[in-house]
N, C-alpha and C. Protein backbone atom coordinates (compact mmCIF):
# COMPACT_ATOMS: atom_id res chain seq x y z
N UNK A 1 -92.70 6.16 177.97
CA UNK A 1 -91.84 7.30 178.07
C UNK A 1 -90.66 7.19 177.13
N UNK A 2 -89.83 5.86 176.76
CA UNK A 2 -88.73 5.78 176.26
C UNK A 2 -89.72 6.25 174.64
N UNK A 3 -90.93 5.74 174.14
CA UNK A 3 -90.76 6.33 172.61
C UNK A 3 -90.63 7.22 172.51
N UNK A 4 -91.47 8.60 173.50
CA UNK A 4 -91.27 10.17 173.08
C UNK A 4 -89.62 10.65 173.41
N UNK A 5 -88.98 10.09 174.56
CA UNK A 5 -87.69 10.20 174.54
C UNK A 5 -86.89 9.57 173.32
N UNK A 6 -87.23 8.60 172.33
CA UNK A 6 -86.91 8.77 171.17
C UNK A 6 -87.21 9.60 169.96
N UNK A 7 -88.24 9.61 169.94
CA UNK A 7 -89.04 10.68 169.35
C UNK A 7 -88.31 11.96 169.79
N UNK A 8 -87.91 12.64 170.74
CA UNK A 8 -87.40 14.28 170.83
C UNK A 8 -85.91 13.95 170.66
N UNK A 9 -85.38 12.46 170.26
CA UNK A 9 -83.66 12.67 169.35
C UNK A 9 -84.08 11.89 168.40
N UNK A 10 -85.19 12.61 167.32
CA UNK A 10 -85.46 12.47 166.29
C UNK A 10 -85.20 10.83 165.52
N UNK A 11 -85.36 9.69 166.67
CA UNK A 11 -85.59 8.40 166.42
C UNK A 11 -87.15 8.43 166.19
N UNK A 12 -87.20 7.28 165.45
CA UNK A 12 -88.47 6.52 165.87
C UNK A 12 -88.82 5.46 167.13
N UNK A 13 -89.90 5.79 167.60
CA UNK A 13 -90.05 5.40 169.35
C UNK A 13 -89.91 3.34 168.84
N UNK A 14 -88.74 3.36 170.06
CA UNK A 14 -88.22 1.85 169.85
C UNK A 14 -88.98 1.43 170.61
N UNK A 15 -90.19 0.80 170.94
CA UNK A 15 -91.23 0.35 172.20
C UNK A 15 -91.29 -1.01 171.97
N UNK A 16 -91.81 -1.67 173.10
CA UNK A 16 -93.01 -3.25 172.77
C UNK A 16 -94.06 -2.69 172.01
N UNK A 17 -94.09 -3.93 171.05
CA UNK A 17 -95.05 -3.97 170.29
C UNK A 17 -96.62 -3.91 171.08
N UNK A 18 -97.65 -3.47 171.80
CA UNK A 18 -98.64 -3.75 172.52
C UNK A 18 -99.90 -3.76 171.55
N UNK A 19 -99.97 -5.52 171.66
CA UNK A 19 -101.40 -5.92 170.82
C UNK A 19 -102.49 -5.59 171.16
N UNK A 20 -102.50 -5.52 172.61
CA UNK A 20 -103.92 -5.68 173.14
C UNK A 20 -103.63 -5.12 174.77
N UNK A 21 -103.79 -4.10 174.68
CA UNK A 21 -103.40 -2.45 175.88
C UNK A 21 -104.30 -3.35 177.25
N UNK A 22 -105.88 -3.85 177.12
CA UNK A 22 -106.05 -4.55 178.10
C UNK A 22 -105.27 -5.33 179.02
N UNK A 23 -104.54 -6.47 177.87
CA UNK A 23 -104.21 -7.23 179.00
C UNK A 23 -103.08 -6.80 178.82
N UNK A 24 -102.39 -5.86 178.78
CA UNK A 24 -100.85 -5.61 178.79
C UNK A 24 -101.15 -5.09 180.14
N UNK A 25 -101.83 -4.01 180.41
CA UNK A 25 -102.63 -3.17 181.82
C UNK A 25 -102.60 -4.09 182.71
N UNK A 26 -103.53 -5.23 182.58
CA UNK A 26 -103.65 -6.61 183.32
C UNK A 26 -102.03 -7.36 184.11
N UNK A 27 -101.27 -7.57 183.18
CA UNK A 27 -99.89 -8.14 183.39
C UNK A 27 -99.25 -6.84 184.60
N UNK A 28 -99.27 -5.72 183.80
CA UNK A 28 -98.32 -4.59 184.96
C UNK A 28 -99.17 -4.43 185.75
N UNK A 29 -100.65 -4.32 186.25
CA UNK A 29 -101.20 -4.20 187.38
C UNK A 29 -101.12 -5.31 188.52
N UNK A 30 -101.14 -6.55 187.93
CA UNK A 30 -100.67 -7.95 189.08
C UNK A 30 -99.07 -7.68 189.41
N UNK A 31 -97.90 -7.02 188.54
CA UNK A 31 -97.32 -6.84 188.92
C UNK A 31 -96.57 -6.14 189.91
N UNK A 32 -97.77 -4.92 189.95
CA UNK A 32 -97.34 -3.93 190.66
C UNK A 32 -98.53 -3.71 191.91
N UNK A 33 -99.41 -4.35 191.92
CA UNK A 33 -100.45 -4.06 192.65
C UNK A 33 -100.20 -4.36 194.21
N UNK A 34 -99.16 -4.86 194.68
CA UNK A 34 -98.62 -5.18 195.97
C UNK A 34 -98.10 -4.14 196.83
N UNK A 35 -97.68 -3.19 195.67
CA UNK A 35 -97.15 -1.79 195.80
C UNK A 35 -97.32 -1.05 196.72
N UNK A 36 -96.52 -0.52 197.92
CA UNK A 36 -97.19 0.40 198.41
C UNK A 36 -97.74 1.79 198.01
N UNK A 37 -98.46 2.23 198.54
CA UNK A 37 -98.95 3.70 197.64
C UNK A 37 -97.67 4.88 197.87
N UNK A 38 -96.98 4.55 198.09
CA UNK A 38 -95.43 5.91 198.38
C UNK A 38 -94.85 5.39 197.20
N UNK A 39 -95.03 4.29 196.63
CA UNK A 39 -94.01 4.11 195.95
C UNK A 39 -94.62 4.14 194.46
N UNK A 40 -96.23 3.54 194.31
CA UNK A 40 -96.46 3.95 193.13
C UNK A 40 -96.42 5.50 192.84
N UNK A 41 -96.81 6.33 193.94
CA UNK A 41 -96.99 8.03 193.77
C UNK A 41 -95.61 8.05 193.69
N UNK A 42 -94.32 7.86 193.74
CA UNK A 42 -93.15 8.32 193.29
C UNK A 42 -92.96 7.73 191.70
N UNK A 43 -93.41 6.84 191.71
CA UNK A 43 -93.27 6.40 189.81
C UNK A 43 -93.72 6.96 189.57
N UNK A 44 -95.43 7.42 189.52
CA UNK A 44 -96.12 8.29 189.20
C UNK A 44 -95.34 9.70 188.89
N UNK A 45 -94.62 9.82 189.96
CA UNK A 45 -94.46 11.24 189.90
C UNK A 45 -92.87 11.57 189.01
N UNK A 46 -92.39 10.45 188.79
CA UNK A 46 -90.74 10.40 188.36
C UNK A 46 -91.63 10.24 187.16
N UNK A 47 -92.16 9.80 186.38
CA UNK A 47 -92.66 9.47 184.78
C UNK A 47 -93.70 10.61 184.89
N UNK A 48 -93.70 11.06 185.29
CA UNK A 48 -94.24 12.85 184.94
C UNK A 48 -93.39 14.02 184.30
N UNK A 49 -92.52 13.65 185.31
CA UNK A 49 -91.24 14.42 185.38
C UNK A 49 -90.32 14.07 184.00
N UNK A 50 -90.08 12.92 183.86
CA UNK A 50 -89.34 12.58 182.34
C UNK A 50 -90.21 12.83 181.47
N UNK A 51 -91.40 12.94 181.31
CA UNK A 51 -92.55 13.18 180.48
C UNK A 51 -92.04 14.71 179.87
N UNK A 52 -92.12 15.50 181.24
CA UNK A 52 -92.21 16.52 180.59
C UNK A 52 -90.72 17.09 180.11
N UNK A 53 -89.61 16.39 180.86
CA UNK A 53 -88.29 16.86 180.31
C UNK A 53 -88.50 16.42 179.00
N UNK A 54 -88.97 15.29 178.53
CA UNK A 54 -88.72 14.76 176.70
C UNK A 54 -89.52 16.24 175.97
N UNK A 55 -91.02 16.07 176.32
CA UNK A 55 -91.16 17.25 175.88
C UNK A 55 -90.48 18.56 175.35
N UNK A 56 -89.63 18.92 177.24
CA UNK A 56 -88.49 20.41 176.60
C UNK A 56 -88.21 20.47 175.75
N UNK A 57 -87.73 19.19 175.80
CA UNK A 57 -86.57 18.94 174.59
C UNK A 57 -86.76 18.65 173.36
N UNK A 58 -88.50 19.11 172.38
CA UNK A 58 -88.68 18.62 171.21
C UNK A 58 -89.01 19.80 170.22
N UNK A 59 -88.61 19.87 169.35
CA UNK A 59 -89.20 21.70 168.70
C UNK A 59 -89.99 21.28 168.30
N UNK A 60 -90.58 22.22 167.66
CA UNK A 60 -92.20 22.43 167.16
C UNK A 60 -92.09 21.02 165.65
N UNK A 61 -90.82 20.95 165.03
CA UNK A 61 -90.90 20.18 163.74
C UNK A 61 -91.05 18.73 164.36
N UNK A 62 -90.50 18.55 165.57
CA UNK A 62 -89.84 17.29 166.29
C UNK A 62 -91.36 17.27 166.69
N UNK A 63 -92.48 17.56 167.15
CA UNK A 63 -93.73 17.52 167.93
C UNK A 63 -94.85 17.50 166.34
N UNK A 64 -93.98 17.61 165.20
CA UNK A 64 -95.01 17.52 164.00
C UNK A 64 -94.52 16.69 163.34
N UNK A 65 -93.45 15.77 163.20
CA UNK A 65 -92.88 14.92 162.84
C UNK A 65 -93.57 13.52 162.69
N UNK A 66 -94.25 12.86 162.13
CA UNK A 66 -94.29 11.80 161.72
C UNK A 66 -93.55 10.42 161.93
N UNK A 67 -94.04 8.96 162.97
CA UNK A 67 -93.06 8.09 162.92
C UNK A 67 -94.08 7.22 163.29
N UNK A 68 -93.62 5.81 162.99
CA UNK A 68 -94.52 4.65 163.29
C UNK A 68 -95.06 4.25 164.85
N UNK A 69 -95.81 3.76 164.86
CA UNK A 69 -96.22 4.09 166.33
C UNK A 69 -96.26 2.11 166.70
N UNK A 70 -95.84 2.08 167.69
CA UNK A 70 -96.16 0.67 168.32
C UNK A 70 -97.31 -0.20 168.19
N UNK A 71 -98.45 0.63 168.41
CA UNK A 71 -99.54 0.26 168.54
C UNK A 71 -100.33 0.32 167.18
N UNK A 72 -99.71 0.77 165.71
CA UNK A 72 -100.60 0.78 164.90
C UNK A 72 -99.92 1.61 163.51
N UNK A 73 -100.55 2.09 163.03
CA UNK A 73 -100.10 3.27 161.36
C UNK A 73 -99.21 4.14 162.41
N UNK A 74 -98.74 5.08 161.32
CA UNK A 74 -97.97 6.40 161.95
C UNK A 74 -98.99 7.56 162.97
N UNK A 75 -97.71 8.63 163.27
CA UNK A 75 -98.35 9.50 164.13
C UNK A 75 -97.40 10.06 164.18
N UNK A 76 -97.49 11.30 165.01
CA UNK A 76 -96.94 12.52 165.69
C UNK A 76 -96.60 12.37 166.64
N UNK A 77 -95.40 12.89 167.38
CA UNK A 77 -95.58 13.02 169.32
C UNK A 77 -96.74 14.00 169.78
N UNK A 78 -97.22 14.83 168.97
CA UNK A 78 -98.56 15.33 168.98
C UNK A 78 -99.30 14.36 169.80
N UNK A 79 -99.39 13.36 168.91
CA UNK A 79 -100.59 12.24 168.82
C UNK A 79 -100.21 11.26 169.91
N UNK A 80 -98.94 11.05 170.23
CA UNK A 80 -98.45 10.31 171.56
C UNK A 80 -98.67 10.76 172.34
N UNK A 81 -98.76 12.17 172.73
CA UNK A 81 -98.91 12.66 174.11
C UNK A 81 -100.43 12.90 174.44
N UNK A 82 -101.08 12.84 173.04
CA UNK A 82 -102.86 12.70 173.59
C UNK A 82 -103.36 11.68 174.08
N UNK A 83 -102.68 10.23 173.22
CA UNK A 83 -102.69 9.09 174.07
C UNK A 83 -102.01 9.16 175.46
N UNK A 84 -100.99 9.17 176.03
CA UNK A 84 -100.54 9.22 177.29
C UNK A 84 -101.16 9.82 178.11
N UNK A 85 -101.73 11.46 177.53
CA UNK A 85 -102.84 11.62 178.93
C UNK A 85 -103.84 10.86 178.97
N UNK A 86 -104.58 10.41 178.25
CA UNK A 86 -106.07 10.15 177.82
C UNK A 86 -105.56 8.62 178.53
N UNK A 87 -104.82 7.88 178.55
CA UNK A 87 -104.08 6.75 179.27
C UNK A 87 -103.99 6.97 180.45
N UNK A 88 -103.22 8.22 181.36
CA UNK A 88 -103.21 8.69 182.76
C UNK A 88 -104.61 8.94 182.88
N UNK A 89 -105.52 9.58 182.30
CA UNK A 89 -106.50 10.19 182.98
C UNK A 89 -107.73 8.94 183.43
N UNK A 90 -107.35 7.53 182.15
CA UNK A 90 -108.65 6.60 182.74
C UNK A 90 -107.74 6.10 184.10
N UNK A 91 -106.68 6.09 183.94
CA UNK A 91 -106.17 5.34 185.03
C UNK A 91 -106.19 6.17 186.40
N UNK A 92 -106.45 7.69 186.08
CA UNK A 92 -106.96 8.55 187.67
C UNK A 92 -108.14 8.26 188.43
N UNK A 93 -109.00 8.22 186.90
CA UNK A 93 -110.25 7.98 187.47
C UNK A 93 -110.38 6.33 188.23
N UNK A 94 -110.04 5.36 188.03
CA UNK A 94 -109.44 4.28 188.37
C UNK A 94 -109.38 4.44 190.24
N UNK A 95 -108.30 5.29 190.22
CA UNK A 95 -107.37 5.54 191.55
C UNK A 95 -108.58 6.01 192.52
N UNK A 96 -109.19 7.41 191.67
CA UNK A 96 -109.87 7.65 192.47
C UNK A 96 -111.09 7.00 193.01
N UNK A 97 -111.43 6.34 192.13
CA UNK A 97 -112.70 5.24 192.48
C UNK A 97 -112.52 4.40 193.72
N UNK A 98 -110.79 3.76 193.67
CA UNK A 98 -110.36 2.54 194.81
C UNK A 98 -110.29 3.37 195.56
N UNK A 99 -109.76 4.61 195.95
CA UNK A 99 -109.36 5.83 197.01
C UNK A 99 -110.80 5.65 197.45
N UNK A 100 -111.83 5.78 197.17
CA UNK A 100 -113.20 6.38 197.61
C UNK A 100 -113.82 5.21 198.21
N UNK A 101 -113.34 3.68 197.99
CA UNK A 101 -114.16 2.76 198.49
C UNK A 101 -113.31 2.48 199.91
N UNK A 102 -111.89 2.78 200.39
CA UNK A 102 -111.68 2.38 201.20
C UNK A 102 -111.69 3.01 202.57
């Protein structure tokens, strides 16, 4: 969330470098996996919410803008926010899978 919130005040997104998205996933899931479910569905739902305020806040040049990306060559916040869903959405299907076995 903090790169596109850099990204819409026309920074380049200051992030961790993430080599390898697996085990980065790996590290914050042991971390958080103790979690109760009220509390991940409120992160969940607070990093939705800043999601889409950065958004408001980016014009059309700011959403076509060009900047180095953490993970690799340049990109767009275009191109950040296709990753971020496409990121939420394996991780729904995820949820819903553990939801269904218990």
């Amino acid at each position: 969330m903090e790169g596109l919130r850099d990204m819409a005040a026309g920074r380049s997104p200051q992030v961790e470098h993430v080599e390898d998205i697996e085990a980065w996933n790996h590290v914050h899931y042991e971390t958080h996996r103790d979690q109760a479910w009220e509390m991940v569905w409120a992160d969940f739902y607070a990093t939705r919410e800043a999601f889409l305020e950065a958004l408001g806040k980016m014009s059309q040049a700011g959403l076509t803008r060009s900047f180095p990306f953490p993970w690799g060559p340049e990109g767009t916040a275009y191109e950040w926010v296709r990753v971020y869903i496409e990121h939420d959405r394996g991780h729904a299907v995820q949820v819903r899978e553990f939801l269904a076995v218990r």
